[in-house]
Protein backbone atom coordinates (compact mmCIF):
# COMPACT_ATOMS: atom_id res chain seq x y z
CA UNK A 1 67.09 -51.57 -35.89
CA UNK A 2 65.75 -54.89 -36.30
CA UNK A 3 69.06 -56.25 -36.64
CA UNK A 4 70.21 -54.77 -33.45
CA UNK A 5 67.37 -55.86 -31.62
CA UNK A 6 67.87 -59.86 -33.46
CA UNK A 7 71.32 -59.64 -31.50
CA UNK A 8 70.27 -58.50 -28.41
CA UNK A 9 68.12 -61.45 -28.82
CA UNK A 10 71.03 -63.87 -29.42
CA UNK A 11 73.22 -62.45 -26.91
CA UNK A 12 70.48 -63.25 -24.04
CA UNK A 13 69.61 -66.35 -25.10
CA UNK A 14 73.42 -67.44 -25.75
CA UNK A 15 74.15 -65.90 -22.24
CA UNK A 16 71.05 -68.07 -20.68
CA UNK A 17 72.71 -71.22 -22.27
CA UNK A 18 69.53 -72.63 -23.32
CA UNK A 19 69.03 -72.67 -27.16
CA UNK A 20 72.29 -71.81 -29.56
CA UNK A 21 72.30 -68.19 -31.15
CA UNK A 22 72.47 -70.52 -34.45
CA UNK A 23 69.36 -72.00 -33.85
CA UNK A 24 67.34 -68.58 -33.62
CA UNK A 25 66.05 -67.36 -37.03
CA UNK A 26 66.50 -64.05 -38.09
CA UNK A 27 64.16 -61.65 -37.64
CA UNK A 28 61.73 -64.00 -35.86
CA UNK A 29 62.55 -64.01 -32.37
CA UNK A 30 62.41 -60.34 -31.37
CA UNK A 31 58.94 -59.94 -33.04
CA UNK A 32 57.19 -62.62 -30.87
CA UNK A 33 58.88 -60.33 -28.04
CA UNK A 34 57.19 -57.11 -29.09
CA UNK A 35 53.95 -58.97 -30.09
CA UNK A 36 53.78 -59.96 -26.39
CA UNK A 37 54.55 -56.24 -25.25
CA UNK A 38 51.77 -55.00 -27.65
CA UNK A 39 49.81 -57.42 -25.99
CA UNK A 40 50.18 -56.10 -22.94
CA UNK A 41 49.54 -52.76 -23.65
CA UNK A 42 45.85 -53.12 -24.78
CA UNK A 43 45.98 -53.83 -21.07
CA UNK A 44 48.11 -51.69 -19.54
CA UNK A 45 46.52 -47.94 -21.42
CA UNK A 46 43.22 -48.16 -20.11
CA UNK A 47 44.56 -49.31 -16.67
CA UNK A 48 46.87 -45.75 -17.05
CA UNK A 49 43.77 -43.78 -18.18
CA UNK A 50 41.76 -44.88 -14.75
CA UNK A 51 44.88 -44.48 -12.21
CA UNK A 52 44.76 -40.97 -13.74
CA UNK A 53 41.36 -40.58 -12.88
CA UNK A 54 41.52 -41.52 -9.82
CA UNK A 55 44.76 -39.67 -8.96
CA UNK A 56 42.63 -36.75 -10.21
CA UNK A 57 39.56 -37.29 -8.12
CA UNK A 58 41.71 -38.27 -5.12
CA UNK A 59 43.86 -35.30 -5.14
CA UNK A 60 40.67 -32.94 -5.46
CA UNK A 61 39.36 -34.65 -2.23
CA UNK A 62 42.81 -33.25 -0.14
CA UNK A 63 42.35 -31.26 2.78
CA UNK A 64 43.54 -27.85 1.91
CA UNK A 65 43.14 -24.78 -0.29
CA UNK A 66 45.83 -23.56 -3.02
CA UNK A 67 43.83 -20.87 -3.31
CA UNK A 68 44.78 -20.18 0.00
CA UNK A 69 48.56 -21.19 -0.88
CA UNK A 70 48.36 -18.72 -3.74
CA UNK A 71 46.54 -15.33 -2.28
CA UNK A 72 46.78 -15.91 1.95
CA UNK A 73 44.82 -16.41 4.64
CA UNK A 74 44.45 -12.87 4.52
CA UNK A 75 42.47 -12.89 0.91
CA UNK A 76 38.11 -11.90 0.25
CA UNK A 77 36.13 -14.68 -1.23
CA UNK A 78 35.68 -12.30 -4.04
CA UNK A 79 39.46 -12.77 -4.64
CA UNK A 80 39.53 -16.58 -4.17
CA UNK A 81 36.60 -16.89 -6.40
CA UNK A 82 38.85 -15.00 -9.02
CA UNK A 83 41.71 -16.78 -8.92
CA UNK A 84 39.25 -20.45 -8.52
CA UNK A 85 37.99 -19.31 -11.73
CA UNK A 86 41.41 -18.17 -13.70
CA UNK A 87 42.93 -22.43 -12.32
CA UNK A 88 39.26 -23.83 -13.46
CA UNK A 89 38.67 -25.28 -10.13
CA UNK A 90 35.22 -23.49 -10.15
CA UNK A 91 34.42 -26.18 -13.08
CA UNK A 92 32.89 -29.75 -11.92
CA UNK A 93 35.33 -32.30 -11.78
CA UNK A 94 34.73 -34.12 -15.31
CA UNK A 95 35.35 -30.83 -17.35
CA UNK A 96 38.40 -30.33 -15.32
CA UNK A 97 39.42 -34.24 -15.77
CA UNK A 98 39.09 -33.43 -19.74
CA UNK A 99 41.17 -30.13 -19.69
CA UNK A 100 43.63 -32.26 -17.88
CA UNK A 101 44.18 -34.82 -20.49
CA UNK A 102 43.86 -32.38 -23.00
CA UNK A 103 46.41 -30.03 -21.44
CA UNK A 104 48.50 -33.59 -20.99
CA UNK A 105 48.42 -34.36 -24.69
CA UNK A 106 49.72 -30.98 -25.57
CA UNK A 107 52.45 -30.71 -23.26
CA UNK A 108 50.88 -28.65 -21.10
CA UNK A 109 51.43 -30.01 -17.59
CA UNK A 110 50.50 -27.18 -15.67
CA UNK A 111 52.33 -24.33 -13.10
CA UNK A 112 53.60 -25.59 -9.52
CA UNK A 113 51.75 -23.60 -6.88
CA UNK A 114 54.85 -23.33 -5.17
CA UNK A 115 57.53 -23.26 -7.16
CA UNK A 116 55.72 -20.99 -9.69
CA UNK A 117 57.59 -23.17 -12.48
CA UNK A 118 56.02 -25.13 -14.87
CA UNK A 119 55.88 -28.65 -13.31
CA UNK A 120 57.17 -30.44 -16.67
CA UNK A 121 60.69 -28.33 -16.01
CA UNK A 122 60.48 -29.18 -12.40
CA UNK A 123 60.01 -33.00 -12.75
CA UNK A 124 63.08 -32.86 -15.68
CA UNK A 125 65.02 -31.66 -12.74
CA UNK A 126 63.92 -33.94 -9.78
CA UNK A 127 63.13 -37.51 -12.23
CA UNK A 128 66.39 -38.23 -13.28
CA UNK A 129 68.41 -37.71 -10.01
CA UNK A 130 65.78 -40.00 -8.64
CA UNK A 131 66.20 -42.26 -11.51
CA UNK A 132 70.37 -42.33 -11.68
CA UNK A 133 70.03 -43.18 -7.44
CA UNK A 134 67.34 -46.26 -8.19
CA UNK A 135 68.86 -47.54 -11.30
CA UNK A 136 72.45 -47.46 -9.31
CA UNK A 137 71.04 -49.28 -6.50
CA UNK A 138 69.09 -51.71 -8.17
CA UNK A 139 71.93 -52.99 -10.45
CA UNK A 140 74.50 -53.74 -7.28
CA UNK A 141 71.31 -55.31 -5.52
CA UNK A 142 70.99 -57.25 -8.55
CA UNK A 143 74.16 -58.51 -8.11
CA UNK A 144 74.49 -59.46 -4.68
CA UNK A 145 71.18 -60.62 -4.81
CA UNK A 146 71.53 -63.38 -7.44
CA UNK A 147 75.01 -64.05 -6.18
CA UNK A 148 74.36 -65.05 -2.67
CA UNK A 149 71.24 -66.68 -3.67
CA UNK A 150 72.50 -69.12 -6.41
CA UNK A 151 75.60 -69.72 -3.74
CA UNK A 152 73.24 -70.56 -0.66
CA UNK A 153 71.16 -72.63 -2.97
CA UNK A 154 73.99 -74.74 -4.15
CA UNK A 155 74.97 -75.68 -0.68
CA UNK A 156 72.28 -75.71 1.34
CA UNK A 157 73.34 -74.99 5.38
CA UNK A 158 76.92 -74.03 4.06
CA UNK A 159 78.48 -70.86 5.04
CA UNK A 160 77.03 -68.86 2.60
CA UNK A 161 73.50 -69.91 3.30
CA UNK A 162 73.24 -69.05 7.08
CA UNK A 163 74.92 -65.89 6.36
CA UNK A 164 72.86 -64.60 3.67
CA UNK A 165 69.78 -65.59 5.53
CA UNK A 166 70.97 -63.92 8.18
CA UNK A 167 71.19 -60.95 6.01
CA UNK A 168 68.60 -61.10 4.29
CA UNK A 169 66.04 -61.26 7.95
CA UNK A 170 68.47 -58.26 8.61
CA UNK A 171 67.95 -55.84 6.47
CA UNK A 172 64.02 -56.34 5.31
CA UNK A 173 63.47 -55.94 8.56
CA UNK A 174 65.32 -52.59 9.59
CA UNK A 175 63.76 -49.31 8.17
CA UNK A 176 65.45 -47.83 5.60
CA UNK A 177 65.92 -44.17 7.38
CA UNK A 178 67.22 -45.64 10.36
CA UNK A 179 69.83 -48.18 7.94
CA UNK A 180 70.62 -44.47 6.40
CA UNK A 181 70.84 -42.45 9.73
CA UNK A 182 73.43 -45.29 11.32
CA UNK A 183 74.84 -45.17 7.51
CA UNK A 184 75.63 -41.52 8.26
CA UNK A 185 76.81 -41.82 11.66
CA UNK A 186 79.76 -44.48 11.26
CA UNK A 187 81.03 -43.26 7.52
CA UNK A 188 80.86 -39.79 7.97
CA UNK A 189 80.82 -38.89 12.14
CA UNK A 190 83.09 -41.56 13.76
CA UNK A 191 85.44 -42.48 10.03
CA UNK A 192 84.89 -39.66 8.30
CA UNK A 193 85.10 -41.77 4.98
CA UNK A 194 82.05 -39.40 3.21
CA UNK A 195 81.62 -35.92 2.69
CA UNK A 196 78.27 -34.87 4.54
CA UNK A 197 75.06 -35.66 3.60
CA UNK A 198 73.83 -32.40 2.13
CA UNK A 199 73.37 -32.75 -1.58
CA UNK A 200 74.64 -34.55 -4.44
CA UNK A 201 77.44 -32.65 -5.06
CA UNK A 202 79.97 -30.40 -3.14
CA UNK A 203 78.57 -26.82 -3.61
CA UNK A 204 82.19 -25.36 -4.21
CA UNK A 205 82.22 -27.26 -7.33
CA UNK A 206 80.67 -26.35 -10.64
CA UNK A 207 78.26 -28.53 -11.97
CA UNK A 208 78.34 -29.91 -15.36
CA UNK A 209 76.02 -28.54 -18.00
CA UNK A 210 72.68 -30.11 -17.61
CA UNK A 211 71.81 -32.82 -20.51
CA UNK A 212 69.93 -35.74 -18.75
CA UNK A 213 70.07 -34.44 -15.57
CA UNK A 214 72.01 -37.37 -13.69
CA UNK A 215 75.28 -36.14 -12.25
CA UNK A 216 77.50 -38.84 -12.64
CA UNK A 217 76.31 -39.00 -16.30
CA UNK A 218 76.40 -35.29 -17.11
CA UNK A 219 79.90 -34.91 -15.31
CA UNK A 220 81.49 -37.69 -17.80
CA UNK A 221 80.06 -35.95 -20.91
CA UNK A 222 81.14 -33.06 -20.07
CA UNK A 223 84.98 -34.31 -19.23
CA UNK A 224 84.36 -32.77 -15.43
CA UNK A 225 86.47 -35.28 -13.39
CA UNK A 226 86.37 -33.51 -9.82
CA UNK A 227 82.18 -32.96 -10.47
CA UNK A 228 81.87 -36.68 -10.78
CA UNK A 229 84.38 -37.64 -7.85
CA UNK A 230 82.17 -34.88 -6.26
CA UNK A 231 79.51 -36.77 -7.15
CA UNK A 232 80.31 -40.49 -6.77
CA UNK A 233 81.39 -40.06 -3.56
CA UNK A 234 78.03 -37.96 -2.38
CA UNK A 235 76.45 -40.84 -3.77
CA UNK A 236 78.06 -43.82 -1.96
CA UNK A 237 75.97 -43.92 1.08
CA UNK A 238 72.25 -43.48 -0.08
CA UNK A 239 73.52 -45.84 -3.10
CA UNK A 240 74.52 -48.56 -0.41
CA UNK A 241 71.29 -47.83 2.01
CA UNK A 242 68.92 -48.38 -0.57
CA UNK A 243 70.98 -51.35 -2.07
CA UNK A 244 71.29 -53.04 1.47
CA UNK A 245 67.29 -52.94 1.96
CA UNK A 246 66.70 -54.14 -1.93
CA UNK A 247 69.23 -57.04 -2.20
CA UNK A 248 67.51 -58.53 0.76
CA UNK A 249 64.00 -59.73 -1.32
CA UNK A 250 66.08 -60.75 -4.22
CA UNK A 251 68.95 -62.65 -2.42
CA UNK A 252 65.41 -64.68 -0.84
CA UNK A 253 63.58 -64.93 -3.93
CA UNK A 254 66.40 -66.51 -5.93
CA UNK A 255 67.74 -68.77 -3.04
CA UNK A 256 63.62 -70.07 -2.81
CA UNK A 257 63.40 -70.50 -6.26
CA UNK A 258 67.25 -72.02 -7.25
CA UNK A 259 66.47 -74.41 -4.60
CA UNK A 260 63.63 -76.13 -6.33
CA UNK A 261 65.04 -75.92 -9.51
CA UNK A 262 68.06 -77.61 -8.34
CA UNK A 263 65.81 -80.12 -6.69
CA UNK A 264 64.09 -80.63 -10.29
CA UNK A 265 64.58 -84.32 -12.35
CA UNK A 266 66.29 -82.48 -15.28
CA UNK A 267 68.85 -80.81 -12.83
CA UNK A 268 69.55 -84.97 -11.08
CA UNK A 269 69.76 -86.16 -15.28
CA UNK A 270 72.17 -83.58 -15.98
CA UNK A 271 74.24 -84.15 -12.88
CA UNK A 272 74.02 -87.82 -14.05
CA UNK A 273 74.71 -86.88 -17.20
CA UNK A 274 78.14 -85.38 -15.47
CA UNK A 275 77.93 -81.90 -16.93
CA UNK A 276 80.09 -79.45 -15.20
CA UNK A 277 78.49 -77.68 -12.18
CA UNK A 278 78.73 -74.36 -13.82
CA UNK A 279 76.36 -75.40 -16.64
CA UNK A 280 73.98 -76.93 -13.79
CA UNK A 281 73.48 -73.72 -11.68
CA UNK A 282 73.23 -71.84 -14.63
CA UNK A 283 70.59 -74.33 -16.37
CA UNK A 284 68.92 -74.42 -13.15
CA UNK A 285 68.93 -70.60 -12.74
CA UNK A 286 67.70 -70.37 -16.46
CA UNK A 287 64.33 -71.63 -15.45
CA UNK A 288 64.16 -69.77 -11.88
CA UNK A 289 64.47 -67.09 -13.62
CA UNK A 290 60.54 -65.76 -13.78
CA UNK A 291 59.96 -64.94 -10.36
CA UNK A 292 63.18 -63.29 -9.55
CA UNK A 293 62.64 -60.81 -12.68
CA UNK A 294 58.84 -60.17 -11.41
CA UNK A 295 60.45 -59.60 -7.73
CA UNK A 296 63.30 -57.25 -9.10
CA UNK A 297 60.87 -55.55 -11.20
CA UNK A 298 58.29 -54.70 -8.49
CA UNK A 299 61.09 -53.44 -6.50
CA UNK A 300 62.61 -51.26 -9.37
CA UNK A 301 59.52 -49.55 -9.81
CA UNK A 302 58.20 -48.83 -5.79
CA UNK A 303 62.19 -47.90 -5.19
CA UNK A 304 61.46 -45.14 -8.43
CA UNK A 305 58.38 -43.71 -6.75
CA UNK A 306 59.13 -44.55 -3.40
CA UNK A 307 63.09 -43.51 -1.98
CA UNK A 308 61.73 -40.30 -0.16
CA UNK A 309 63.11 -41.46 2.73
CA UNK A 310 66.79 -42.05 1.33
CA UNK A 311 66.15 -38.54 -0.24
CA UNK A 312 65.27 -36.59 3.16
CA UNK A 313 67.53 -38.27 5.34
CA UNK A 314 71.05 -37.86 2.71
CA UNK A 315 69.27 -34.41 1.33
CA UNK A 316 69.06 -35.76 -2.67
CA UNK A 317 67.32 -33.20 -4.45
CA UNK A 318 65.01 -35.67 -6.59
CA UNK A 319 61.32 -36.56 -7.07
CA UNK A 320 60.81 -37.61 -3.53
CA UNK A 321 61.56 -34.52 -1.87
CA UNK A 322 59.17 -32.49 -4.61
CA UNK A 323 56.17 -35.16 -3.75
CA UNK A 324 56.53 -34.41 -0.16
CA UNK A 325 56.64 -30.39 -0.54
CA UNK A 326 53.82 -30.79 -3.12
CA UNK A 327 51.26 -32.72 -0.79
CA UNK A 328 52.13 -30.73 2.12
CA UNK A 329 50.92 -27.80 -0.16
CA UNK A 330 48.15 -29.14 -1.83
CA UNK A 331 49.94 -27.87 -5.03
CA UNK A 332 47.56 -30.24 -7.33
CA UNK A 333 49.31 -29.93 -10.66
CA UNK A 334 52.41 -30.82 -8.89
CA UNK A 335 50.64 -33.72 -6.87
CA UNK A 336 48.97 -35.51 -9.88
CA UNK A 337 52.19 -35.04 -12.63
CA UNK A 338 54.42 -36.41 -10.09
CA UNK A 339 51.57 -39.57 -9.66
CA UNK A 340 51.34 -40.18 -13.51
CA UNK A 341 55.34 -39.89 -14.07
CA UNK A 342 55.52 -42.77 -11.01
CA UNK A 343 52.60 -44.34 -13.18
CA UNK A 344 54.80 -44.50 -16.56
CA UNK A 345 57.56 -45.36 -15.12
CA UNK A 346 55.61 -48.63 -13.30
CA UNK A 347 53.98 -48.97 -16.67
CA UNK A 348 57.76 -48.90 -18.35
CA UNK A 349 58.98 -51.44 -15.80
CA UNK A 350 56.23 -53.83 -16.03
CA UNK A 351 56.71 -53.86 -19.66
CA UNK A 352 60.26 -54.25 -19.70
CA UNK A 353 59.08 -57.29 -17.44
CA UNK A 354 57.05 -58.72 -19.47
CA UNK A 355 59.58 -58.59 -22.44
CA UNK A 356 62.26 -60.40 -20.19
CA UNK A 357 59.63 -62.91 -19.41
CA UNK A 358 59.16 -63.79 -22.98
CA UNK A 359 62.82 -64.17 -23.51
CA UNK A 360 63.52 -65.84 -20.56
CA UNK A 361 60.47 -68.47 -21.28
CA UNK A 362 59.98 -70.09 -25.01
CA UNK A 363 56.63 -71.04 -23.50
CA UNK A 364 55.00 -67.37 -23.13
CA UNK A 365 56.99 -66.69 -26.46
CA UNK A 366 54.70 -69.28 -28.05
């Protein structure tokens, strides 16, 4: 494992340009990396443990009843005392707080009100098509992003430049439902290049067997090529939506920050120095690199808890759609799992953050 990790370690830094693979010792590097993650999470656990317990508190404080959701208007108070008394709401709020961490710790996440499923098997079925349409959309943004950044930075009022800020003012500023209802209207009404948005997959084709629960993933493993054309091409428009509004920050951030690095005195020397302009950008880009990770990151992890819209408007069955028929039935086991999975996952990112920070940066390494 450690050797693995050593050459992940060289690979980066080799691919960064800034020290030669030769130079790292072995089995030195990645353990300042995971001392500085360990750091972090002394931090990060306790901060977990109190969004819990607020999640908890705040989701108690709903308007609504699932007694209500569970027995009917129609139910006695005897009844709804019962039933208060079999889900332990009839228990003050720090005894139910501790049976929810201790239920949490066992595996025990609790029944949906709604779905009448345990909400552990519902949120393996709603996470990762969530997760496959963020992760998708966050590597092309990454791309464009960086690309049209670094190229608007390099010449300044060129081409490139107006026309990425143009895009850029574009598309943070358009909501992402109505980007996704136009997105819909020209592809699939007036060109008819995409199937309709009603699902992930056409419903006259089997699905693959479930194993992580992404589509495109499951359909290669299982050798299904017409579930993951199926698939890929249900996924084209909410994959472009969501990458059109998240390439927008990132193509900003890294044209802002290439700009002064390229402005720098070690950027002039080495231009002095006549190095090719290749090794310049990417120099420069080596020490811009800081913010644009922190922005990307941020983004990664509101896009995981946050593409409801994308979901309701193209009809993807993931966690967005399950947080919005959870609140809207005050189903509270649902409502607080579906917080604390966002939670880890934010916790995961920022982590993963912190870890390309110290590569990135011999400064935080040391």
């Amino acid at each position: 494992m450690w050797a693995a990790l050593d050459y992940l370690v060289r690979a980066i830094y080799t691919t960064f340009g800034s020290l030669d693979a030769a130079a790292i010792h072995p089995v030195r590097a990645t353990p300042m990396v995971i001392r500085a993650v360990l750091r972090r999470l002394v931090i990060v656990l306790p901060l977990t443990l109190a969004s819990l317990a607020m999640v908890f508190v705040i989701t108690r404080l709903l308007p609504g009843d699932p007694v209500f959701l569970i027995l009917g208007e129609q139910s006695d108070a005897a009844q709804r005392a019962q039933v208060r008394h079999q889900l332990g709401f009839d228990q003050s709020l720090p005894v139910q707080f501790w049976h929810f961490i201790v239920n949490f710790a066992r595996g025990d996440w609790g029944t949906s009100l709604v779905t009448g499923s345990p909400v552990m098997d519902d949120l393996k079925r709603t996470a990762p098509s969530t997760f496959e349409l963020a992760t998708l959309s966050m590597i092309l943004a990454i791309a464009i992003g960086i690309t049209l950044g670094c190229r608007a930075a390099v010449r300044p009022g060129g081409v490139v430049d107006v026309l990425s800020d143009l895009f850029s003012a574009i598309a943070i500023s358009l909501p992402t439902f109505w980007v996704g209802i136009v997105a819909i209207y020209v592809f699939y009404v007036q060109l008819g290049m995409v199937p309709p948005p009603s699902g992930q997959m056409d419903p006259s084709i089997q699905q693959p067997v479930f194993r992580t629960g992404m589509l495109l993933v499951d359909s290669l493993l299982a050798g299904k090529l017409d579930a993951f054309g199926s698939a890929f091409a249900h996924a084209i428009l909410p994959v472009a939506t969501l990458t059109f509004v998240l390439s927008a920050p990132i193509v900003r951030q890294t044209r802002s920050e290439m700009q002064q690095a390229l402005a720098s005195p070690y950027v002039e020397f080495a231009e002095l120095c006549g190095l090719p302009g290749s090794t310049v950008v990417r120099y420069a880009l080596r020490n811009a690199l800081l913010p644009i990770i922190t922005t990307i990151g941020v983004l990664y992890s509101i896009t995981l808890g946050g593409a409801v819209l994308v979901e309701t408007v193209f009809g993807w069955a993931g966690l967005g759609q399950y947080a919005v028929q959870a609140v809207t039935s005050s189903d509270y086991f649902a409502i607080q799992d579906i917080v604390l999975v966002t939670t880890l996952f934010s916790v995961v990112v920022y982590l993963a953050v912190d870890a390309l920070h110290a590569l990135a940066d011999p400064r935080i390494r040391h």
